[in-house]
N, C-alpha and C. Protein backbone atom coordinates (compact mmCIF):
# COMPACT_ATOMS: atom_id res chain seq x y z
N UNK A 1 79.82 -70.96 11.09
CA UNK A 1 80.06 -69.82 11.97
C UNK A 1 78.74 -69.29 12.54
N UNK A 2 77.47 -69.30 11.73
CA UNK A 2 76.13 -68.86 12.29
C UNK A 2 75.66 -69.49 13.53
N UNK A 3 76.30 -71.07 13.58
CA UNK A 3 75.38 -72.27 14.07
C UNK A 3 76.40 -71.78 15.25
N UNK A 4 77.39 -71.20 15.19
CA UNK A 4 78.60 -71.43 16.63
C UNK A 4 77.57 -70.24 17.12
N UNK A 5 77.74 -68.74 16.90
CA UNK A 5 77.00 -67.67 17.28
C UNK A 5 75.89 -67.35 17.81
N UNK A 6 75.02 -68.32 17.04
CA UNK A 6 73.56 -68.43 17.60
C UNK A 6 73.70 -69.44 18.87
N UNK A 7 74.33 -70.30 18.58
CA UNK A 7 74.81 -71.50 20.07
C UNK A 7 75.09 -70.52 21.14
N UNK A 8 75.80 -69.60 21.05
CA UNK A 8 76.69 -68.92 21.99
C UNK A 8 75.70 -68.40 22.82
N UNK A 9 74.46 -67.52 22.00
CA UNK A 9 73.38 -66.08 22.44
C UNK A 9 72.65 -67.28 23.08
N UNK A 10 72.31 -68.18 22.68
CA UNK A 10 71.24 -69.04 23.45
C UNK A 10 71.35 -69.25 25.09
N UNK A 11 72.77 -70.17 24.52
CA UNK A 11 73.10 -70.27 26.05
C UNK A 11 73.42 -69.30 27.05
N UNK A 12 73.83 -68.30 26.21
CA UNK A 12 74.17 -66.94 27.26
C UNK A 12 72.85 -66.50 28.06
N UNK A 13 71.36 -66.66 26.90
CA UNK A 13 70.54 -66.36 27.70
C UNK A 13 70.01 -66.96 28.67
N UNK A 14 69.78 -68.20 28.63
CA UNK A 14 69.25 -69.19 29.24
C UNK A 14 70.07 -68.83 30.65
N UNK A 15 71.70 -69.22 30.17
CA UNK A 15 72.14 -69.09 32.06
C UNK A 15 71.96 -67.94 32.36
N UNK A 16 71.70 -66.67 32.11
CA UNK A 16 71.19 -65.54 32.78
C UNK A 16 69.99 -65.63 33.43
N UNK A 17 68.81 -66.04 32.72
CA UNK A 17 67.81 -66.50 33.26
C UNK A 17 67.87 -67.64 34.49
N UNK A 18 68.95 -68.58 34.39
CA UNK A 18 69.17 -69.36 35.73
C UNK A 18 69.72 -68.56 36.67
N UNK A 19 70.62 -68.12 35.90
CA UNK A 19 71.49 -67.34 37.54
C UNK A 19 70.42 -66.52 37.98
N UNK A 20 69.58 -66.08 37.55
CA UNK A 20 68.05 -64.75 38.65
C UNK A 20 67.68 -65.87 39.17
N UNK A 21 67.52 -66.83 38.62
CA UNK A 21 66.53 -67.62 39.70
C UNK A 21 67.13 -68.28 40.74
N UNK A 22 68.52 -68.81 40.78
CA UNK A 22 68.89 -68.88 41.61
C UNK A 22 69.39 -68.05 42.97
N UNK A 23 69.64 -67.03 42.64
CA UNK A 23 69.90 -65.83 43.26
C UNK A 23 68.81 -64.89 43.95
N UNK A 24 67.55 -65.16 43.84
CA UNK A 24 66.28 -64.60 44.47
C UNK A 24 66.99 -64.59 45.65
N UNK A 25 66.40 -63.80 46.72
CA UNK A 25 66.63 -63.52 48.08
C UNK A 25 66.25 -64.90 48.45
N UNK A 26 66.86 -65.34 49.97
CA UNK A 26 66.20 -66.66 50.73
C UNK A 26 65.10 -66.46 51.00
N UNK A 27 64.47 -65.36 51.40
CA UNK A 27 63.08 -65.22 51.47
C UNK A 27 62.07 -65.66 50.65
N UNK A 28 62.25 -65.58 49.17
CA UNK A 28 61.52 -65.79 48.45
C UNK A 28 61.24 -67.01 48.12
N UNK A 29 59.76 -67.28 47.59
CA UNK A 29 59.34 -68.64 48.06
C UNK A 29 59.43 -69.55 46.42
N UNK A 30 59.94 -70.83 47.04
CA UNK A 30 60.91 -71.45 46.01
C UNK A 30 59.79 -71.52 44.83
N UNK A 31 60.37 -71.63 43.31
CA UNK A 31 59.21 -71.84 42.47
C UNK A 31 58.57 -72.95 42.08
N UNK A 32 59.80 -73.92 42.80
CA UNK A 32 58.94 -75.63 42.81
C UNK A 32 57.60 -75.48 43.49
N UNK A 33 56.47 -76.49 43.05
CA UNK A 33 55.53 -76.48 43.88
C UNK A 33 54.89 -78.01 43.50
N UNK A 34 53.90 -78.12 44.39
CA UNK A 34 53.54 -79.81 44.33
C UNK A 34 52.88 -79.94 43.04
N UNK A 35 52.16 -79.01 42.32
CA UNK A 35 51.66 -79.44 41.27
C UNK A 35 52.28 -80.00 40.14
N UNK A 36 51.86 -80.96 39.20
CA UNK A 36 52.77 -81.46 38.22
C UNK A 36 53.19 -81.16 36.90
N UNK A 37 52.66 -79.57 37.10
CA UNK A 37 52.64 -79.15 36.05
C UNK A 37 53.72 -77.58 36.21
N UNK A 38 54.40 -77.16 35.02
CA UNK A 38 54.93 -76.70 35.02
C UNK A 38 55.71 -76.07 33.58
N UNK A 39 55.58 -74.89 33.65
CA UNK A 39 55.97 -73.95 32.22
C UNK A 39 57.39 -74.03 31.94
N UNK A 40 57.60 -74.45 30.65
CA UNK A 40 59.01 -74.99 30.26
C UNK A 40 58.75 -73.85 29.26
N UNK A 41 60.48 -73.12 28.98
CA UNK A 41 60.71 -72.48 27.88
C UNK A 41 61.90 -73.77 27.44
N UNK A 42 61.89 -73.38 25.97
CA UNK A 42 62.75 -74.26 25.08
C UNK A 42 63.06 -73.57 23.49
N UNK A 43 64.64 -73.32 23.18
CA UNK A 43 65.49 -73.42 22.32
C UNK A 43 66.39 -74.19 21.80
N UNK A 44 66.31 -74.29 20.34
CA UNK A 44 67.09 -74.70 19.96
C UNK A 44 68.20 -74.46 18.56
N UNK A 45 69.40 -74.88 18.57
CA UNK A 45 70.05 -74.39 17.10
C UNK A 45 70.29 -75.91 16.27
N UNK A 46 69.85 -75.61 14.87
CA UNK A 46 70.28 -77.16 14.47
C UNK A 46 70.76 -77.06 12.86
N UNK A 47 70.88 -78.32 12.44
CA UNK A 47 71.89 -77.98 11.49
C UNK A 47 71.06 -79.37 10.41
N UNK A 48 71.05 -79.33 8.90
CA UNK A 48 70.70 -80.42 7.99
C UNK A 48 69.48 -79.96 7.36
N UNK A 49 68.90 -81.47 6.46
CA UNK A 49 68.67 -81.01 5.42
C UNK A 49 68.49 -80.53 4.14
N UNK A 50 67.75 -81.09 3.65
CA UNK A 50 68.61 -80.21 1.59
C UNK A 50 68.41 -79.07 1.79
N UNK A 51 69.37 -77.87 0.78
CA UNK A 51 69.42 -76.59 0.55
C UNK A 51 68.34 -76.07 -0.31
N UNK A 52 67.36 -75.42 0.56
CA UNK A 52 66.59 -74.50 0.06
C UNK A 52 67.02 -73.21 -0.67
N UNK A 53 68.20 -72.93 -0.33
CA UNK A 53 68.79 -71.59 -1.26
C UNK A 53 70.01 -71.05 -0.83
N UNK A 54 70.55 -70.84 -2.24
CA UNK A 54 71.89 -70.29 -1.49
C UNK A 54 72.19 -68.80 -2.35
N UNK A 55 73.18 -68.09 -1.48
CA UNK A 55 72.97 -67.05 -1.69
C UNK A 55 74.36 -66.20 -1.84
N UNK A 56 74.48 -66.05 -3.00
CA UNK A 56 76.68 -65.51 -3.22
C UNK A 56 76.52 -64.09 -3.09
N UNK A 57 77.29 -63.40 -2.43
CA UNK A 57 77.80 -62.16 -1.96
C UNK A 57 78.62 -61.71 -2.70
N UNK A 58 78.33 -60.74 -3.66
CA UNK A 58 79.95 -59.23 -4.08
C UNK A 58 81.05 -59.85 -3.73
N UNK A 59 81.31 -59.89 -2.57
CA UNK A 59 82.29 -60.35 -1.94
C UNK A 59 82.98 -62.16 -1.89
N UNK A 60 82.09 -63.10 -2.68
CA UNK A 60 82.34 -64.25 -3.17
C UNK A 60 81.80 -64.84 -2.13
N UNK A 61 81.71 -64.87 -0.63
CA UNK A 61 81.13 -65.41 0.54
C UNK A 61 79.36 -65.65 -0.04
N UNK A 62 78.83 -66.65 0.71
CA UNK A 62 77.95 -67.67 0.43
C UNK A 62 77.38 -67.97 1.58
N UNK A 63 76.30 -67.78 1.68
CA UNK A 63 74.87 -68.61 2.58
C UNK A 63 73.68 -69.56 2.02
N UNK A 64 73.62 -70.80 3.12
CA UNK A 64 72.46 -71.39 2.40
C UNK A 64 71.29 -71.44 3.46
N UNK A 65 70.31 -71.29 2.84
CA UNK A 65 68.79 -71.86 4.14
C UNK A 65 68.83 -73.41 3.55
N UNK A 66 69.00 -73.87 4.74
CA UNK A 66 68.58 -75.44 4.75
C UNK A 66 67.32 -75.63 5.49
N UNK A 67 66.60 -76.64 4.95
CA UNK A 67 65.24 -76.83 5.26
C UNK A 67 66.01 -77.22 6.86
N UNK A 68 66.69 -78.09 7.38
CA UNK A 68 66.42 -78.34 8.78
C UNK A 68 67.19 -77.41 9.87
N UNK A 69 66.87 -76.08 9.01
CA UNK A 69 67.88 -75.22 9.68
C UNK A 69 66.72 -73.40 10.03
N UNK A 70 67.50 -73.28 11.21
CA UNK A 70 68.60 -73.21 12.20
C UNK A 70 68.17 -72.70 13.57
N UNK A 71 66.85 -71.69 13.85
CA UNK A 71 66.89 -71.31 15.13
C UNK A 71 65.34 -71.74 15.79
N UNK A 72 65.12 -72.47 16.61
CA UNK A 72 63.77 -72.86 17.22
C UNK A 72 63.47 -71.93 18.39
N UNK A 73 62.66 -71.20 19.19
CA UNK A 73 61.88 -70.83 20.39
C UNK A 73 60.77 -70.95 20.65
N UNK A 74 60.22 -71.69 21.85
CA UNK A 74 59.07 -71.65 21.96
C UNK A 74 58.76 -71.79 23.43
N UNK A 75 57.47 -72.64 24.42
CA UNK A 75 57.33 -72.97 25.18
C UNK A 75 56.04 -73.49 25.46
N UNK A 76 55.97 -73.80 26.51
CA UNK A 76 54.81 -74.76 26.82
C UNK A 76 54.47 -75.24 28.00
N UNK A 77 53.98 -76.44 28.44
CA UNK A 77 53.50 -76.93 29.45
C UNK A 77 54.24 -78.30 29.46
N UNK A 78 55.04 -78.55 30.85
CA UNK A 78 55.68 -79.78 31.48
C UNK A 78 54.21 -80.75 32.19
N UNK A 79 54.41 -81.91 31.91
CA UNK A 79 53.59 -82.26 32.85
C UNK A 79 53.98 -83.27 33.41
N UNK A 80 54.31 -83.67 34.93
CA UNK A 80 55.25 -84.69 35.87
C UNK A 80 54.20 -85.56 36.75
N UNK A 81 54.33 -86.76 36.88
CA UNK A 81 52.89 -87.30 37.43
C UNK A 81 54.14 -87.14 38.85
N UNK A 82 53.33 -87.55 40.13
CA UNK A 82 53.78 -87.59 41.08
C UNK A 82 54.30 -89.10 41.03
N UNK A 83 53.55 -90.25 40.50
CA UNK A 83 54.40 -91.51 40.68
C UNK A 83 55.14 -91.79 39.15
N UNK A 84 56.42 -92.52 39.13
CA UNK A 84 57.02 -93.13 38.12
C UNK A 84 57.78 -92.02 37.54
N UNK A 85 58.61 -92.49 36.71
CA UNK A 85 59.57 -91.51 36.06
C UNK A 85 59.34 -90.42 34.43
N UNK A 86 58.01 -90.65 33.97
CA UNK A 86 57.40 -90.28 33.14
C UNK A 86 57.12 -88.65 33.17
N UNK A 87 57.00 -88.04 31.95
CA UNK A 87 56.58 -86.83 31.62
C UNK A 87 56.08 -86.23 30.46
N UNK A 88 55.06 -85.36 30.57
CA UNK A 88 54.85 -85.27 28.97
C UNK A 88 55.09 -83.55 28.93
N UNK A 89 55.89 -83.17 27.11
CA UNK A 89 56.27 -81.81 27.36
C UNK A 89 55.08 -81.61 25.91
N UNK A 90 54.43 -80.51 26.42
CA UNK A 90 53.48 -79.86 24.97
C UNK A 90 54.32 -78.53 24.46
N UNK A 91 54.51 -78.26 23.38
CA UNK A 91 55.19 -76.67 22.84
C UNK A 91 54.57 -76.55 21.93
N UNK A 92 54.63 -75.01 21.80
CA UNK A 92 53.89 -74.35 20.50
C UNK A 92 55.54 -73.66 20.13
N UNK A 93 56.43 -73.36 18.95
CA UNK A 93 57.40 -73.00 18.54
C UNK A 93 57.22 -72.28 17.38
N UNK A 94 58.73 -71.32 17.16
CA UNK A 94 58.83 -70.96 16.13
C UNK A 94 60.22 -71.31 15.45
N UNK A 95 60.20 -71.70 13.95
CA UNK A 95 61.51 -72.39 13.61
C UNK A 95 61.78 -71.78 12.39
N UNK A 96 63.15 -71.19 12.45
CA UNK A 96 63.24 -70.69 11.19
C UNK A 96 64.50 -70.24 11.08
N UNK A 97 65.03 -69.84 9.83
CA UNK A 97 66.15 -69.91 8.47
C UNK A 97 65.87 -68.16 8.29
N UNK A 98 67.44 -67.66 8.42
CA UNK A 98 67.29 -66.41 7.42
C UNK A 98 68.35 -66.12 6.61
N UNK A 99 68.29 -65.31 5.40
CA UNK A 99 69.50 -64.45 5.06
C UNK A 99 69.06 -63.34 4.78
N UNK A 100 69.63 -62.10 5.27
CA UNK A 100 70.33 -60.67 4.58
C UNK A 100 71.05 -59.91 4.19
N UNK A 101 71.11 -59.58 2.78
CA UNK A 101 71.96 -58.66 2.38
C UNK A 101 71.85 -57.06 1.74
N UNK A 102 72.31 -56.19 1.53
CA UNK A 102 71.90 -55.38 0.80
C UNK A 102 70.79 -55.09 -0.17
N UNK A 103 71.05 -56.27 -1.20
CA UNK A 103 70.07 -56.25 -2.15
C UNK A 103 69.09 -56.59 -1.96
N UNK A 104 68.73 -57.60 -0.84
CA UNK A 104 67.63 -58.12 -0.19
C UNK A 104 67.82 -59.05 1.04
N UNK A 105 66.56 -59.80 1.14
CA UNK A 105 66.81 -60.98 2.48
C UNK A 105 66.07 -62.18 1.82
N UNK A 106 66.05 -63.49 2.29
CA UNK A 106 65.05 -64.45 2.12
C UNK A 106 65.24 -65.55 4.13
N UNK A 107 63.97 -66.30 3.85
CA UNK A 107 63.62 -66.67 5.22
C UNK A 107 62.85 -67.77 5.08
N UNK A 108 63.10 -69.12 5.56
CA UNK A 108 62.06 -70.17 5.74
C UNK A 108 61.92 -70.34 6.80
N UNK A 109 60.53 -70.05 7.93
CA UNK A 109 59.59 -70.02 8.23
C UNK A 109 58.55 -71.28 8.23
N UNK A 110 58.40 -71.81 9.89
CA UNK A 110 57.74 -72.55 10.19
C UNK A 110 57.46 -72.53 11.78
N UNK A 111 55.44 -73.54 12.10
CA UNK A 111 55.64 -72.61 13.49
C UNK A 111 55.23 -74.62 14.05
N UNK A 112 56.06 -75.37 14.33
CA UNK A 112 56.01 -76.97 14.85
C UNK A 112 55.16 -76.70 16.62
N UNK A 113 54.61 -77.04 16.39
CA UNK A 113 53.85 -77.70 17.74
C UNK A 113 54.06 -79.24 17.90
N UNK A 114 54.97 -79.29 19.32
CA UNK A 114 55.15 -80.74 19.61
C UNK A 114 54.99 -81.20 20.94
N UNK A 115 54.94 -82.68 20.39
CA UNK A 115 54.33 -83.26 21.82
C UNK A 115 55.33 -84.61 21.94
N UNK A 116 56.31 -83.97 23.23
CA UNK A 116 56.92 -85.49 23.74
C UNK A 116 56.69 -86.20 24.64
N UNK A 117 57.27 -87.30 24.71
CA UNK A 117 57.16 -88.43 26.57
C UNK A 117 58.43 -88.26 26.57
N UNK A 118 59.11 -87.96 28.09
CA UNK A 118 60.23 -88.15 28.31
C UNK A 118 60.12 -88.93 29.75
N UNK A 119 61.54 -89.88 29.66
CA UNK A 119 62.24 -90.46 30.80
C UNK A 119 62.76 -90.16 31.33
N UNK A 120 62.65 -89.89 33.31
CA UNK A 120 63.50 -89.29 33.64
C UNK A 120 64.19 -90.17 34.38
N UNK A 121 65.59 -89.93 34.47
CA UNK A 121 66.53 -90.99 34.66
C UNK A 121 67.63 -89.98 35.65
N UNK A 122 67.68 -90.08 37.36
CA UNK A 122 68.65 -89.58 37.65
C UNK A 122 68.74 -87.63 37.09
N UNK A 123 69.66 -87.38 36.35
CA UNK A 123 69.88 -86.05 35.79
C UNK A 123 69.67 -86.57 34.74
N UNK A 124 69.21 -87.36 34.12
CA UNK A 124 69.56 -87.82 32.22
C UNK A 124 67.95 -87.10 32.16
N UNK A 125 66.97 -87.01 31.12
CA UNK A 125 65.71 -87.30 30.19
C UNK A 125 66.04 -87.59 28.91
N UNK A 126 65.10 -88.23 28.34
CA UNK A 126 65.08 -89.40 27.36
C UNK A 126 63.82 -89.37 26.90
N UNK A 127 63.34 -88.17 25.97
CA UNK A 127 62.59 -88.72 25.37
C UNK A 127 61.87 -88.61 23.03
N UNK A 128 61.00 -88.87 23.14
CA UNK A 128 60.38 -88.90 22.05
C UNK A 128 58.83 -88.75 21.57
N UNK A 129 58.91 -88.09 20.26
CA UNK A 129 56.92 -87.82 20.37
C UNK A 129 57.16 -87.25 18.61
N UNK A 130 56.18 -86.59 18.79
CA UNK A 130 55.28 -86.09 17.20
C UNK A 130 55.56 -84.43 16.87
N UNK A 131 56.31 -84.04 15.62
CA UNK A 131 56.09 -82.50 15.33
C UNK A 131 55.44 -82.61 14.42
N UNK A 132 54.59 -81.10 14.40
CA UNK A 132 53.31 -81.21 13.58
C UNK A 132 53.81 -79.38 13.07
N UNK A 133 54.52 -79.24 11.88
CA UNK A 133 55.41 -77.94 11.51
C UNK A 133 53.98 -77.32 10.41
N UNK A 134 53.31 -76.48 10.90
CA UNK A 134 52.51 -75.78 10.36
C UNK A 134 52.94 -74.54 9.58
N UNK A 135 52.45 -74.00 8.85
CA UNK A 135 52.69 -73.12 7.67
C UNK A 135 53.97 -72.65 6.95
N UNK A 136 54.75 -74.06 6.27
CA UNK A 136 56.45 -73.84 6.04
C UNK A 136 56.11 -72.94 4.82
N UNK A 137 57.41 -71.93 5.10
CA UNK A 137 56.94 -70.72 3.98
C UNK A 137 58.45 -70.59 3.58
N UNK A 138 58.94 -70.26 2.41
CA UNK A 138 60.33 -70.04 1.81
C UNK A 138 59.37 -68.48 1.48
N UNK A 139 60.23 -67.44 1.45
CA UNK A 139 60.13 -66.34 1.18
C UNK A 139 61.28 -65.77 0.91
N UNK A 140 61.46 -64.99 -0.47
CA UNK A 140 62.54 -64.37 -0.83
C UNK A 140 62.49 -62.90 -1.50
N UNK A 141 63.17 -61.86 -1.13
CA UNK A 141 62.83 -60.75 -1.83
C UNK A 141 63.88 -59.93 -2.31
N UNK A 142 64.67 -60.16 -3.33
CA UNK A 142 65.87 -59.36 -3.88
C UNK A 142 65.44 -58.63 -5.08
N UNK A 143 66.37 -57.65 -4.83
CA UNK A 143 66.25 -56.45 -6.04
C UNK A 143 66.18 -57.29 -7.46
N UNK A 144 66.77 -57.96 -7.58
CA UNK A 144 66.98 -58.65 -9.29
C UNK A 144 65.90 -59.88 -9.57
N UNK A 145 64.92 -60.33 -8.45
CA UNK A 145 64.07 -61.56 -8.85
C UNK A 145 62.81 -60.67 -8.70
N UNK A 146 62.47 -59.97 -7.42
CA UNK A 146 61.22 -59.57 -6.76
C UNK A 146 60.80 -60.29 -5.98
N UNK A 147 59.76 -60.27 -5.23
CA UNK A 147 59.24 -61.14 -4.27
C UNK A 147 58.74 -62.39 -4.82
N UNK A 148 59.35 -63.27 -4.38
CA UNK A 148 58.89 -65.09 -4.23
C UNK A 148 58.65 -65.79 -3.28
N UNK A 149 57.54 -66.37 -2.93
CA UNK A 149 56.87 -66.88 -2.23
C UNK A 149 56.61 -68.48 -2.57
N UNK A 150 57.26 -69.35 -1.75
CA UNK A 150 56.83 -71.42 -1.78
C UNK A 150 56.33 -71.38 -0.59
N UNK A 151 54.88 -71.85 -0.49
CA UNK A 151 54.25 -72.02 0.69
C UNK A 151 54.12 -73.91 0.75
N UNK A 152 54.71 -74.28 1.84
CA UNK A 152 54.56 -75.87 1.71
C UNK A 152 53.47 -76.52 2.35
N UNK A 153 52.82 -77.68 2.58
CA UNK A 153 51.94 -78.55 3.60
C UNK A 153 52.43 -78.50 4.63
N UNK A 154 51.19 -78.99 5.60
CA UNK A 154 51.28 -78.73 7.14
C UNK A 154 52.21 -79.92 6.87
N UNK A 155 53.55 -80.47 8.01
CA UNK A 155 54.34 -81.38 7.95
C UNK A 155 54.26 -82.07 8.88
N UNK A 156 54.54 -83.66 8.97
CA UNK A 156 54.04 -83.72 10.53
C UNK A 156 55.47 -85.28 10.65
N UNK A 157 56.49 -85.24 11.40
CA UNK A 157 57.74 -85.28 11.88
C UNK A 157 58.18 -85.98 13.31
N UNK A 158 59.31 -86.51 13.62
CA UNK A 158 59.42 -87.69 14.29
C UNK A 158 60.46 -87.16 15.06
N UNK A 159 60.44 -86.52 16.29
CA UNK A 159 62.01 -86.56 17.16
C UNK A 159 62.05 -86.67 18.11
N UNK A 160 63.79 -87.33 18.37
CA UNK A 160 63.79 -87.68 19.76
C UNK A 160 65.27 -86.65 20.23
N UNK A 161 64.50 -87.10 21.49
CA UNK A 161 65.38 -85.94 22.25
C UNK A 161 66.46 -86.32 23.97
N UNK A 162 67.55 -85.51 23.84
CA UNK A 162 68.08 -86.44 25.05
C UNK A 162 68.72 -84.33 25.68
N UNK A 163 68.07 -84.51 27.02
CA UNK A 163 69.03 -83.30 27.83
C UNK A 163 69.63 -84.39 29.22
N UNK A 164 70.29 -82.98 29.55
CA UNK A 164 71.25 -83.50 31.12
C UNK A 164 70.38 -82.25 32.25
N UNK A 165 70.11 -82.84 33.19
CA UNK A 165 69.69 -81.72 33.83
C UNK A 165 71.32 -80.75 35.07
N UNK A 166 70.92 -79.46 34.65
CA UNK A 166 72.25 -79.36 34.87
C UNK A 166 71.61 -78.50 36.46
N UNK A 167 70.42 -78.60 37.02
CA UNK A 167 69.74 -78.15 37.77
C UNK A 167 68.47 -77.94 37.36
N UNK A 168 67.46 -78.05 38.52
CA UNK A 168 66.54 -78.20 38.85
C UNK A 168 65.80 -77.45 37.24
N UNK A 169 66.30 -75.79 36.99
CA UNK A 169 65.58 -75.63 36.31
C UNK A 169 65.97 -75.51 34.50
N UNK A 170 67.02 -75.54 34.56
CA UNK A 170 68.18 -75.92 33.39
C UNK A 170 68.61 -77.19 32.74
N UNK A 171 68.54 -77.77 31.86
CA UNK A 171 68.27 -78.88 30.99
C UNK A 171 69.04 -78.64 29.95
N UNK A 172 70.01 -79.31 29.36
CA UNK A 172 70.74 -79.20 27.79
C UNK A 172 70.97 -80.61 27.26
N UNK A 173 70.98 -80.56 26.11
CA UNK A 173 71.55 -81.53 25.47
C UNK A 173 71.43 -81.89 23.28
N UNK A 174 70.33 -82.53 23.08
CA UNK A 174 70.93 -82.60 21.67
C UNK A 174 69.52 -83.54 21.50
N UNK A 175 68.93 -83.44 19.85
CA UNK A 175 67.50 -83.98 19.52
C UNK A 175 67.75 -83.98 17.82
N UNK A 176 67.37 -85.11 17.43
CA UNK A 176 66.97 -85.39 15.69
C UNK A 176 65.39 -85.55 15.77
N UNK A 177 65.41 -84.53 14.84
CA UNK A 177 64.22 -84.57 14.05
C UNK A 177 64.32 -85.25 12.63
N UNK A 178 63.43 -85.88 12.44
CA UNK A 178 62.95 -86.21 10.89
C UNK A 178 61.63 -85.97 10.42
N UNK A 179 61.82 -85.31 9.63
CA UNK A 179 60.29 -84.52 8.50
C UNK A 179 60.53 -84.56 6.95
N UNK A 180 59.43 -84.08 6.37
CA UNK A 180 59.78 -83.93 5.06
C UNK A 180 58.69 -83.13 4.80
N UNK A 181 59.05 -81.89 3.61
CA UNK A 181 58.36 -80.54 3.63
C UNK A 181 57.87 -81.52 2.27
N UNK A 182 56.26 -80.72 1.76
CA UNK A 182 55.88 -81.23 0.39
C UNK A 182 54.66 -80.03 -0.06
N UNK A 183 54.60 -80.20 -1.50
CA UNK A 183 53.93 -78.99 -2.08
C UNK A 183 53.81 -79.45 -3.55
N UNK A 184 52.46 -78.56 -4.12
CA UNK A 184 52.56 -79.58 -5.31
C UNK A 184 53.24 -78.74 -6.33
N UNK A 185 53.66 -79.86 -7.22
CA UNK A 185 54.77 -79.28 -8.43
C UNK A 185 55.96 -79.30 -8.03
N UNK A 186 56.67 -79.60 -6.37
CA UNK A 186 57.90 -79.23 -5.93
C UNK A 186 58.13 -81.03 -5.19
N UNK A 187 59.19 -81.15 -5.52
CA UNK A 187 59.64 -82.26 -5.09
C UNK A 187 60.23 -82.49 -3.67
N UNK A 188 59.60 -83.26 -3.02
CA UNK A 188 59.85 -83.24 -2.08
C UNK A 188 61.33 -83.32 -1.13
N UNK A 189 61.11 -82.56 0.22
CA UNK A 189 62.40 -81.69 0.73
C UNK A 189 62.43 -82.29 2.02
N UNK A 190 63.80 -82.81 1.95
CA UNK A 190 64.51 -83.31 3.44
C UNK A 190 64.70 -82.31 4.24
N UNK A 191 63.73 -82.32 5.78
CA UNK A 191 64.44 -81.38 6.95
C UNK A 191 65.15 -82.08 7.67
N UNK A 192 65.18 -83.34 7.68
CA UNK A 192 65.88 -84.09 8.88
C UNK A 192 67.32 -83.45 9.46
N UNK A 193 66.92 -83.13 10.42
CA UNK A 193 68.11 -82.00 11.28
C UNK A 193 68.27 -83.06 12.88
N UNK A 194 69.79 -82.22 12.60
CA UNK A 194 70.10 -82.44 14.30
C UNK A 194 70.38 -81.20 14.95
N UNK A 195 70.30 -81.34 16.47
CA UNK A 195 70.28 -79.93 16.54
C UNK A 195 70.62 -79.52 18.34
N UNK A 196 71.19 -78.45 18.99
CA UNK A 196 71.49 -78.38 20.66
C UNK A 196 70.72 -77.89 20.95
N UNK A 197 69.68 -78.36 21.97
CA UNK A 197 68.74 -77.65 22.67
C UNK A 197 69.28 -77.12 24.16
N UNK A 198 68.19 -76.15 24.74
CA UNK A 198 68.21 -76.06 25.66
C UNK A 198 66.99 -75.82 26.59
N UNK A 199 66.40 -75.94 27.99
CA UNK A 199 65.15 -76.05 28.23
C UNK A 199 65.64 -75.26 29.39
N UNK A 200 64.39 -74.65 30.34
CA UNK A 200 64.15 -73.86 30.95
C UNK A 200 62.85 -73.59 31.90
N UNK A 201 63.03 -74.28 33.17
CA UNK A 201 61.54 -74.79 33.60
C UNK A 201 61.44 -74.14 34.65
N UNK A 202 59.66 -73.66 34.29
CA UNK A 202 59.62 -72.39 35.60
C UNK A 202 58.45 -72.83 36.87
């Protein structure tokens, strides 16, 4: 039910942000321009993973943070050569897991900087590159434990990615990542997630 909700707000924002841009007066001067470069925003919701923690409610209801879970934002720099179908996207992001309840909250926390090549094909892209998930932090703070803190290694992760361009500046579609979180004394933790993105190019 989180993964439907958060799906929902994403996309709600994103096409708000398309519909202004499409809707500028005719006057106003288009935001394409010859250079090949160009500021992409990008979200995503995803799902997998082993369970970093789960969490039972008074009420018998249950949440878990999964390492390959759940909300990404970030942005960056597009870069489009003028010949061939090639592109490279750079992002700096933030990715992260929460729960709250009364008695407390907990949150895993991570900030991936990635670098893809994509194919552009028609409306399709197609591509793949390197995440490099810097400072993974599990943090938990309930009335009955106190504050706990697992700080993991920088992680560095494999995904590929496929959108549809649904216009010029609107892009959706779907990306697996594979990583693995590690720390010493703690056995090592599957993020491998899949997950719906969406992109946003200005």
């Amino acid at each position: 039910m989180r993964l439907f909700r958060y799906s929902l707000l994403i996309t709600s924002f994103f096409a708000a942000s398309a519909f202004a841009q499409e809707s500028a007066p005719a006057g106003t001067p288009s935001s394409q321009s010859t250079s090949p470069f160009r500021f992409v925003l990008n979200a995503a919701v995803s799902d997998g993973g082993d369970d970093l923690l789960k969490v039972r409610f008074r009420n018998a209801d249950s949440e878990k943070i999964k390492a390959g879970g759940l909300l990404l934002f970030g942005g960056g720099v597009l870069f489009t050569p003028s010949s061939g179908p090639l592109s490279v996207q750079l992002t700096a992001n933030y990715f992260f897991d929460s729960i709250t309840a009364k008695n407390g909250d907990a949150s895993f926390d991570r900030l991936p900087i990635e670098l893809l090549a994509f194919g552009n094909f028609d409306r399709h892209r197609i591509g793949a590159g390197a995440t490099l998930h810097l400072s993974p932090e599990l943090e938990m703070d309930f009335d009955e434990t106190g504050k706990l803190t697992q700080k993991f290694d920088d992680a560095l992760g494999f995904v590929v990615q496929y959108e549809y361009k649904f216009s010029d500046q609107v892009f959706a579609g779907v990306r697996f990542t594979s990583i693995d979180y590690t720390a010493d004394d703690v056995e090592d933790i599957n993020g491998d997630n899949i997950g719906l993105t969406i992109s946003f190019m200005l």
